[in-house]
Protein backbone atom coordinates (compact mmCIF):
# COMPACT_ATOMS: atom_id res chain seq x y z
CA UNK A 1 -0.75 -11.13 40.69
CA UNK A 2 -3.10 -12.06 43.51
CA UNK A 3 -6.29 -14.08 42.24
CA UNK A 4 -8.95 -11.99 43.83
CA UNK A 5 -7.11 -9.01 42.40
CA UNK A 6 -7.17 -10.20 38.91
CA UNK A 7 -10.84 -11.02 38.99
CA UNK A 8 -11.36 -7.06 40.58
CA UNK A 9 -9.93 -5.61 38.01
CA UNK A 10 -11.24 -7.67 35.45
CA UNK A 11 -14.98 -6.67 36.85
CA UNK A 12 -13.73 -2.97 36.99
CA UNK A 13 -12.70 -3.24 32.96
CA UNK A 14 -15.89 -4.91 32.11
CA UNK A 15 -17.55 -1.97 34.39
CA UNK A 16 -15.85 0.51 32.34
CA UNK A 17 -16.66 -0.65 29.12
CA UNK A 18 -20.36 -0.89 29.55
CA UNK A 19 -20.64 2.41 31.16
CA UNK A 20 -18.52 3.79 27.97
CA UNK A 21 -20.95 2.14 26.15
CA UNK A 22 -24.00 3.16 27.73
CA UNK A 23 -22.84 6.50 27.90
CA UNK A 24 -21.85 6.15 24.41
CA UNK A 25 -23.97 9.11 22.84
CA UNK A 26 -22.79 11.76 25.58
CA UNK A 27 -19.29 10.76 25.30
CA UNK A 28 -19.66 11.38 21.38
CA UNK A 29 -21.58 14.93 21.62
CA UNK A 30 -19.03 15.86 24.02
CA UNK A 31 -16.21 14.96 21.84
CA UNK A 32 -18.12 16.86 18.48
CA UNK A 33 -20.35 19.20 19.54
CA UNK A 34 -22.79 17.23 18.04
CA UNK A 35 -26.60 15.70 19.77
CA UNK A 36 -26.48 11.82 19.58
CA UNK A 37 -29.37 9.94 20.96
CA UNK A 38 -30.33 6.35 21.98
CA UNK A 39 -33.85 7.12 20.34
CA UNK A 40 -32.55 8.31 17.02
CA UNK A 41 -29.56 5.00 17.38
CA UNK A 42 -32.58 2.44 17.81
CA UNK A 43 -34.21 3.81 14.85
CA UNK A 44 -31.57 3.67 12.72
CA UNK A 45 -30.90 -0.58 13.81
CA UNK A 46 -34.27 -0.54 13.24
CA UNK A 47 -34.32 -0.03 9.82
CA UNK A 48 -31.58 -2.49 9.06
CA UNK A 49 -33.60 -5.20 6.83
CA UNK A 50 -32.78 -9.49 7.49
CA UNK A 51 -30.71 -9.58 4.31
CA UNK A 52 -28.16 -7.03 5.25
CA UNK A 53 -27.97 -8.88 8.49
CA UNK A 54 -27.39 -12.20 6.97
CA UNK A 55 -24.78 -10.54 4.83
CA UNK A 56 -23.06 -9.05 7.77
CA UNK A 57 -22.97 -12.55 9.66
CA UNK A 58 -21.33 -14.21 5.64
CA UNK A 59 -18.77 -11.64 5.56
CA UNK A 60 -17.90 -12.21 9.46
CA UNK A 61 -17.64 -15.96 9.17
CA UNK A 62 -15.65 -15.59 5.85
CA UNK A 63 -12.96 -13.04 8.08
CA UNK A 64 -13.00 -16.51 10.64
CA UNK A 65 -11.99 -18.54 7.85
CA UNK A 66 -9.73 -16.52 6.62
CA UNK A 67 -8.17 -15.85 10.15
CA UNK A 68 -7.66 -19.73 10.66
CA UNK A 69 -5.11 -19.84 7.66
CA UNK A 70 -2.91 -17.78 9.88
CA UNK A 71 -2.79 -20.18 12.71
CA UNK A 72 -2.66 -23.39 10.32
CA UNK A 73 0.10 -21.92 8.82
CA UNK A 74 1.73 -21.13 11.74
CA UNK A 75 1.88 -24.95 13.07
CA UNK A 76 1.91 -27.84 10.66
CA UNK A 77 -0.95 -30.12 11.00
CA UNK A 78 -3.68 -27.80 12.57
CA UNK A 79 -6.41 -28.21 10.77
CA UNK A 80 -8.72 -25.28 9.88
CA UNK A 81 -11.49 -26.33 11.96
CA UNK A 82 -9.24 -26.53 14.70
CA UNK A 83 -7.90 -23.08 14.05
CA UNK A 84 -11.58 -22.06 13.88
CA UNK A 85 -11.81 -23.51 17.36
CA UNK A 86 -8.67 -22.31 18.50
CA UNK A 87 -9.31 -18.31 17.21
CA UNK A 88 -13.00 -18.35 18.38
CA UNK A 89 -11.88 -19.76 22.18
CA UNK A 90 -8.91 -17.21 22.64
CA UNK A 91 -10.86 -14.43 21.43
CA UNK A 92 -13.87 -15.00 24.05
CA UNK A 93 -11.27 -15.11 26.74
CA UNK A 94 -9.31 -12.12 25.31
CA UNK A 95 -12.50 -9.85 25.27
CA UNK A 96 -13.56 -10.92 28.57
CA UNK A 97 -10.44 -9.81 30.56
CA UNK A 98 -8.15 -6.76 30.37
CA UNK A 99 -4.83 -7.90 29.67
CA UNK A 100 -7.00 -11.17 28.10
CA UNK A 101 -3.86 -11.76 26.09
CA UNK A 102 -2.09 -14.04 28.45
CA UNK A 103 -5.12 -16.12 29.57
CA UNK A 104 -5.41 -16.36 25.73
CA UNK A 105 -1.91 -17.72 25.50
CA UNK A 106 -2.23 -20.39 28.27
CA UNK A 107 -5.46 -21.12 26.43
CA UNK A 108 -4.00 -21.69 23.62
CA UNK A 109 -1.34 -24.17 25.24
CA UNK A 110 -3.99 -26.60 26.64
CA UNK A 111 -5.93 -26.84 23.51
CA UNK A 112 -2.92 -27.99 21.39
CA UNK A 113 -1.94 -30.18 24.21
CA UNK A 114 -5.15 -31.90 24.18
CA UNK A 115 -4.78 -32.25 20.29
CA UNK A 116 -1.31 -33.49 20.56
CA UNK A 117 0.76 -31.10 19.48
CA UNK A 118 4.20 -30.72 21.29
CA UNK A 119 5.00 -27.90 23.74
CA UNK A 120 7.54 -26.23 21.10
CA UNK A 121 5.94 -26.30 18.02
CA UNK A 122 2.52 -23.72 20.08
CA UNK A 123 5.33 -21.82 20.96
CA UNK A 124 6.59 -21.31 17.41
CA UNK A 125 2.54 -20.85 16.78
CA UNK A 126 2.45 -18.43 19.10
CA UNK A 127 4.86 -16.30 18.14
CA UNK A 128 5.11 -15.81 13.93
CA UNK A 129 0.89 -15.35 14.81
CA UNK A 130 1.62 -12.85 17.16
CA UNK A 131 4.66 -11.56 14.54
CA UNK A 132 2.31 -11.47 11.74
CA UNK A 133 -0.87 -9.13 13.87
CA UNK A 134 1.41 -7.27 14.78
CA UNK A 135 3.07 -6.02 11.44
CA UNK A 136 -0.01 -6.04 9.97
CA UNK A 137 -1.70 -4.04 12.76
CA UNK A 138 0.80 -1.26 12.29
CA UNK A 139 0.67 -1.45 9.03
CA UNK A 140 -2.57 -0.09 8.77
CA UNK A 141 -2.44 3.42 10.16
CA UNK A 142 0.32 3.87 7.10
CA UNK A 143 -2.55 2.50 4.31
CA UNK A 144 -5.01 4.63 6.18
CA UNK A 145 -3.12 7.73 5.94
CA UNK A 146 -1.98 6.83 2.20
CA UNK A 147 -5.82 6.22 1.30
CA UNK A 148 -6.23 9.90 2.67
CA UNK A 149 -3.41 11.66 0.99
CA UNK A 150 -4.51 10.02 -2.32
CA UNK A 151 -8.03 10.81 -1.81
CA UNK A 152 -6.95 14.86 -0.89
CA UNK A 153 -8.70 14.45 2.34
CA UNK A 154 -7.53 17.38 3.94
CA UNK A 155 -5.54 16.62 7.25
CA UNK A 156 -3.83 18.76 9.60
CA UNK A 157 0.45 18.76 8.86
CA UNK A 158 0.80 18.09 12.49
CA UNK A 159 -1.43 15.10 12.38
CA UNK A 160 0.40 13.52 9.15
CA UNK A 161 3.88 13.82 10.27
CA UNK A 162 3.15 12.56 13.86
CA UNK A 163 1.21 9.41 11.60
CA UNK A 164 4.20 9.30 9.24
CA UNK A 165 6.80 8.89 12.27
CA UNK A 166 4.66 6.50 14.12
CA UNK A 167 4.26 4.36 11.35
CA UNK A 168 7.95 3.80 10.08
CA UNK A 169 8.72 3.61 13.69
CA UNK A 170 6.82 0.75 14.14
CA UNK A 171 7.93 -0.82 10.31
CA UNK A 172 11.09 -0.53 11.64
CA UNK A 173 10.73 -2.12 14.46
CA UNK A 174 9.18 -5.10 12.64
CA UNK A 175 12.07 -4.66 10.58
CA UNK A 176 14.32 -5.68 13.03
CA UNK A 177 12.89 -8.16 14.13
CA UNK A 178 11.72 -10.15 10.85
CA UNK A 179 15.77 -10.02 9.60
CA UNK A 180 16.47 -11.34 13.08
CA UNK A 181 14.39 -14.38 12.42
CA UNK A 182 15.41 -14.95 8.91
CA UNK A 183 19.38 -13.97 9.15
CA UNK A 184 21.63 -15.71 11.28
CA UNK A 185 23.82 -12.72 11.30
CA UNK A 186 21.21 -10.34 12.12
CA UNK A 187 20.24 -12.67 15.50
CA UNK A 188 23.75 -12.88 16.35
CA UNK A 189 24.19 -8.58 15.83
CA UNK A 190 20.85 -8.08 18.08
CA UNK A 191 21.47 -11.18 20.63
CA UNK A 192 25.05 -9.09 21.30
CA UNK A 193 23.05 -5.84 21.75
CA UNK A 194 20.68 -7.32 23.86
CA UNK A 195 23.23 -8.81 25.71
CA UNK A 196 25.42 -5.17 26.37
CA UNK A 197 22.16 -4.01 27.38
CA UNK A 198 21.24 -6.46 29.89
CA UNK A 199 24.80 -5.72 31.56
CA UNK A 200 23.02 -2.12 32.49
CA UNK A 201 20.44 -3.73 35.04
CA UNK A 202 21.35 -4.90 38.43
CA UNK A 203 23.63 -8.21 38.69
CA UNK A 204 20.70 -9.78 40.84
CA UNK A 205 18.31 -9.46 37.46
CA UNK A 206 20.73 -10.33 34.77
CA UNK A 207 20.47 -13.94 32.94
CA UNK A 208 23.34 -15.90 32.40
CA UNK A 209 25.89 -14.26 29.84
CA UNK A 210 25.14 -14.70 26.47
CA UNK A 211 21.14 -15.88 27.33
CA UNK A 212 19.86 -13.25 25.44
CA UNK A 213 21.57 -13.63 21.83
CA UNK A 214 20.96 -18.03 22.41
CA UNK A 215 17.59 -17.45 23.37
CA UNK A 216 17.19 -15.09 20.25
CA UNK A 217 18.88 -18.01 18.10
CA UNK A 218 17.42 -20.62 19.20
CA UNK A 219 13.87 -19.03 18.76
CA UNK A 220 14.97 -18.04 15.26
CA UNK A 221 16.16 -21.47 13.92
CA UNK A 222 12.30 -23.08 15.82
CA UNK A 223 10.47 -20.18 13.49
CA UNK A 224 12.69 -19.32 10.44
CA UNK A 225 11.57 -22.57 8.60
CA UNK A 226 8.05 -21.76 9.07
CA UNK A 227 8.09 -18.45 8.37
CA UNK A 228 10.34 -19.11 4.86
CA UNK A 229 8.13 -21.34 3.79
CA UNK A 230 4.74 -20.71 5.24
CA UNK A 231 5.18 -16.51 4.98
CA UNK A 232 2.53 -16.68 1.51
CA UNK A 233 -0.25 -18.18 3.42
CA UNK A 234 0.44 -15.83 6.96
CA UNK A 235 0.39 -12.54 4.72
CA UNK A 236 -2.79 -13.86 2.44
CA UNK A 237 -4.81 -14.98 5.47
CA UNK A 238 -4.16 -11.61 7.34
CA UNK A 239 -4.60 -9.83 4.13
CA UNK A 240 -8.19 -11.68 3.48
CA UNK A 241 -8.94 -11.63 7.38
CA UNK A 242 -8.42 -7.77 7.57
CA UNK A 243 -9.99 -7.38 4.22
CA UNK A 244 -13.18 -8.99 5.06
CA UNK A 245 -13.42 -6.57 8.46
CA UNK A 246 -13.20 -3.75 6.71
CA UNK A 247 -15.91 -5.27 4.43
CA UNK A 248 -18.04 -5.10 7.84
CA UNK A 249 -17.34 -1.84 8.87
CA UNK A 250 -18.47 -0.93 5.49
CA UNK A 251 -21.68 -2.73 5.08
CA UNK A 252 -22.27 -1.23 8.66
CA UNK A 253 -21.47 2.24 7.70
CA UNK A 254 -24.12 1.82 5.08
CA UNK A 255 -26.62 0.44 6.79
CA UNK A 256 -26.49 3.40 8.59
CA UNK A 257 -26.50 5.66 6.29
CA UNK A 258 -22.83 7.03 7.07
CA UNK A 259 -20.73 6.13 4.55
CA UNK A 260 -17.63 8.76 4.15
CA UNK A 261 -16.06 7.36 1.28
CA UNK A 262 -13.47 4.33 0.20
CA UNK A 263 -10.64 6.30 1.67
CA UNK A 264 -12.02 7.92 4.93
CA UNK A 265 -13.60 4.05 5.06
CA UNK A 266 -9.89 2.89 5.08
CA UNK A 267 -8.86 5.08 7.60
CA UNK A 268 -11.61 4.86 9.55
CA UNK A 269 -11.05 0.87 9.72
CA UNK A 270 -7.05 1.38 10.87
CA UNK A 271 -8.20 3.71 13.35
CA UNK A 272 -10.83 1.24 14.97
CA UNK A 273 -7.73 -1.78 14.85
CA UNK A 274 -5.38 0.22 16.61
CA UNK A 275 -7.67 1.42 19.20
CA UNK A 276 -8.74 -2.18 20.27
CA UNK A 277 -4.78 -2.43 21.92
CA UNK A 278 -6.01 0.23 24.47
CA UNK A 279 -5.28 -2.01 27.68
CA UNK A 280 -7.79 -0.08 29.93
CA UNK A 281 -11.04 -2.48 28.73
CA UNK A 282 -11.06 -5.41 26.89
CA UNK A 283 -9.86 -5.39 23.34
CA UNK A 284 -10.70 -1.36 23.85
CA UNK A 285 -14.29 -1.80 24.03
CA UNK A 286 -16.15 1.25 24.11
CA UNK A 287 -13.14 3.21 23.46
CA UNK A 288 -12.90 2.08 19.99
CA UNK A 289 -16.53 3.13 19.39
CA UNK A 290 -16.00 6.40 20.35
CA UNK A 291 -13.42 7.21 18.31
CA UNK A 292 -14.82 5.70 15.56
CA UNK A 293 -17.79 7.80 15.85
CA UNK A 294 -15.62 11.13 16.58
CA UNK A 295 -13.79 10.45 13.07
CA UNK A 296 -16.59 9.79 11.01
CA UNK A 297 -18.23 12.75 12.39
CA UNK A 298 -14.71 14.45 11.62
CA UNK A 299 -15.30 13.48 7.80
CA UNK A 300 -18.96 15.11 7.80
CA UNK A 301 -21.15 12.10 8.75
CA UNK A 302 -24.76 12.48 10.79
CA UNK A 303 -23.34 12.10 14.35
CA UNK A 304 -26.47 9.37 15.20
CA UNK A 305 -25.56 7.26 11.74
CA UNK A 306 -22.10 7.60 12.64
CA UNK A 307 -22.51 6.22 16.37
CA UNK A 308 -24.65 3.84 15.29
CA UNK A 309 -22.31 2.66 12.60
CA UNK A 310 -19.59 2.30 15.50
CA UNK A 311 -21.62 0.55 17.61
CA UNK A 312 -22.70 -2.35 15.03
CA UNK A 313 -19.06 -2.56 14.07
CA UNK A 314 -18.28 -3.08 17.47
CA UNK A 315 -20.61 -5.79 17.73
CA UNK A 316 -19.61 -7.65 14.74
CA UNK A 317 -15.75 -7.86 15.52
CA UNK A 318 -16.22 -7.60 19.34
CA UNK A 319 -20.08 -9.02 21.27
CA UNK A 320 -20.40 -11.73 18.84
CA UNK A 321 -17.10 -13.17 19.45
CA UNK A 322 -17.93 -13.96 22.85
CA UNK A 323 -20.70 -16.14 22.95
CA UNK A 324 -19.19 -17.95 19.66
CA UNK A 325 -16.40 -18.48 21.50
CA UNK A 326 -18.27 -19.61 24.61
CA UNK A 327 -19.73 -22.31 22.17
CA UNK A 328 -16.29 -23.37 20.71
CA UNK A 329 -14.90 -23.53 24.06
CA UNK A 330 -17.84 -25.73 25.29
CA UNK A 331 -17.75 -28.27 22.23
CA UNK A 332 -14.03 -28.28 22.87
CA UNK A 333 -14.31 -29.11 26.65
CA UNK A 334 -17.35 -31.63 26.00
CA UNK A 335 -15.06 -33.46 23.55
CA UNK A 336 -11.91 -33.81 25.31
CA UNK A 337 -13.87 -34.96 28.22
CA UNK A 338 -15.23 -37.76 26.18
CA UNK A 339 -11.79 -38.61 24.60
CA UNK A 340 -10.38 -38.85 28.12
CA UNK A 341 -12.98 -41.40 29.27
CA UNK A 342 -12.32 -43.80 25.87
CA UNK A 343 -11.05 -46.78 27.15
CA UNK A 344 -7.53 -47.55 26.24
CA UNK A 345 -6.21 -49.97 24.12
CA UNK A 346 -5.13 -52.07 27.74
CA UNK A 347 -9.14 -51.82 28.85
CA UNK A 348 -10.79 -53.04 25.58
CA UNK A 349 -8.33 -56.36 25.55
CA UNK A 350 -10.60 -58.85 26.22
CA UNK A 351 -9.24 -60.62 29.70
CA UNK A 352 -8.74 -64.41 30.14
């Protein structure tokens, strides 16, 4: 894609998502029915006292932490505070730009390089990380809906078997592809259906015969060793990372005086993750907000507490990210620059 093309749409996305933001309380009374205000918003932050705010910024640093035990355990020999740097830069970049993914990737490529890490073992990083979000992601619309049926929330049919069907469809999916990467039978059944199905497009697009199922195997046997023997700490860091957002959304929903309950709070929370994949602003800023808001008002919350509650949330897992990453990214950048001009071992021998 052409670079002055990439940076106009990446202005147009930002655009958006202010103006959804700004716009926030209209967008919300339009969706409910219900008057939201910037007045009655500000009073609400306004309230907030120092030591829930201090508690807010534990919990956030705490879901950081935990966060950087999925990436150590994805490559040998990161260590955490190079996870820490590693999360905090991709994330600025990844809320900055629509489609940030990517730029997060390549990102991600020339910060291991710097620390010496070898070009296959970020790919491996990349993707049981990428593996892991993404099952757990998915995961949570199920526990959400669970937390609801156990609770007797009451919930339209239509609503819980198109959330049942989504759900296993995605499990499924992850299925698939979690016994490709374990079983070598598996890879070798989906590399040959990948392969029949690649013999549908036109000759001038297909890969050499067979490319699919090897490229399939040979990513399996790079990630199959660290996902057998790594898979505890992956599932208990995205386990404690998730756990501790949620946390968040509930000390927000609190401090706002819009607290539905621990199961609505549940769903609530998979509702907000899943609508941070919409593509159309960064990490679905602005869009996740509003839907927050809608579905707490859904569950009888005070429309202002409940946009207000959004809106903090939003903050805490989105705005904050950016100029913490900013500062990672700079202390990264300062530091390599400073490695690089280290003389080598050939400059400090002393010359005759």
């Amino acid at each position: 894609m052409n670079k002055w093309l990439r940076v106009a749409l990446s202005a147009a996305s930002l655009g958006l998502a202010v103006t959804l933001i700004v716009f926030l309380p209209r967008i919300v009374g339009g969706l409910t029915g219900k008057h939201v205000s910037w007045t009655e918003i500000g009073a609400l932050f306004g309230r907030i006292d120092w030591g829930t705010v201090l508690l807010m910024a534990v919990v956030w640093l705490a879901s950081l932490i935990a966060y950087s035990h999925v990436l150590t355990s994805s490559l040998p020999g990161l260590s955490h505070a190079q996870g820490l740097t590693l999360n905090a830069a991709g994330s600025a970049v990844s809320n900055l730009l629509p489609f940030g993914g990517a730029a997060g990737v390549a990102l991600t490529f020339a910060m291991t390089k710097g620390w010496g890490f070898p070009v296959r073992s970020v790919v491996v990083l990349t993707l049981v990380s990428g593996i892991w979000n993404t099952l757990f992601r998915f995961i949570l619309p199920a526990v959400g809906i669970l937390a609801l049926v156990a609770s007797g929330q009451a919930m339209s049919p239509a609503v819980s078997r198109a959330g049942w069907v989504g759900g296993v469809s995605i499990l499924v999916l992850v299925t698939v592809v979690a016994a490709a990467l374990y079983w070598d039978r598996a890879a070798a059944v989906l590399g040959r259906a990948l392969d029949t199905m690649i013999k549908l497009l036109p000759h001038r697009f297909r890969p050499a015969e067979h490319a699919a199922s090897e490229a399939l195997n040979r990513l399996r046997a790079d990630t199959a060793g660290v996902v057998r023997t790594r898979w505890a700490g992956l599932s208990g860091g995205m386990v404690l990372f998730l756990g501790f957002q949620w946390l968040i959304m509930v000390l927000c929903l609190q401090a706002t005086d819009s607290y539905p309950g621990l199961a609505q709070s549940i769903a609530v929370f998979a509702l907000s993750r899943v609508l941070t994949t919409a593509l159309i602003t960064p990490s679905g800023a602005g869009i996740m907000e509003g839907g927050v808001a809608a579905l707490l008002i859904t569950f009888g919350q005070p429309a202002g507490g409940a946009t207000a509650a959004a809106l903090l949330f939003g903050f805490w897992t989105y705005t904050i990210e950016i100029p913490w990453g900013g500062l990672a990214l700079g202390g990264w950048a300062i530091l390599r620059k400073r490695g690089n001009s280290l003389p080598t071992e050939a400059e400090r021998a002393p010359t005759m």
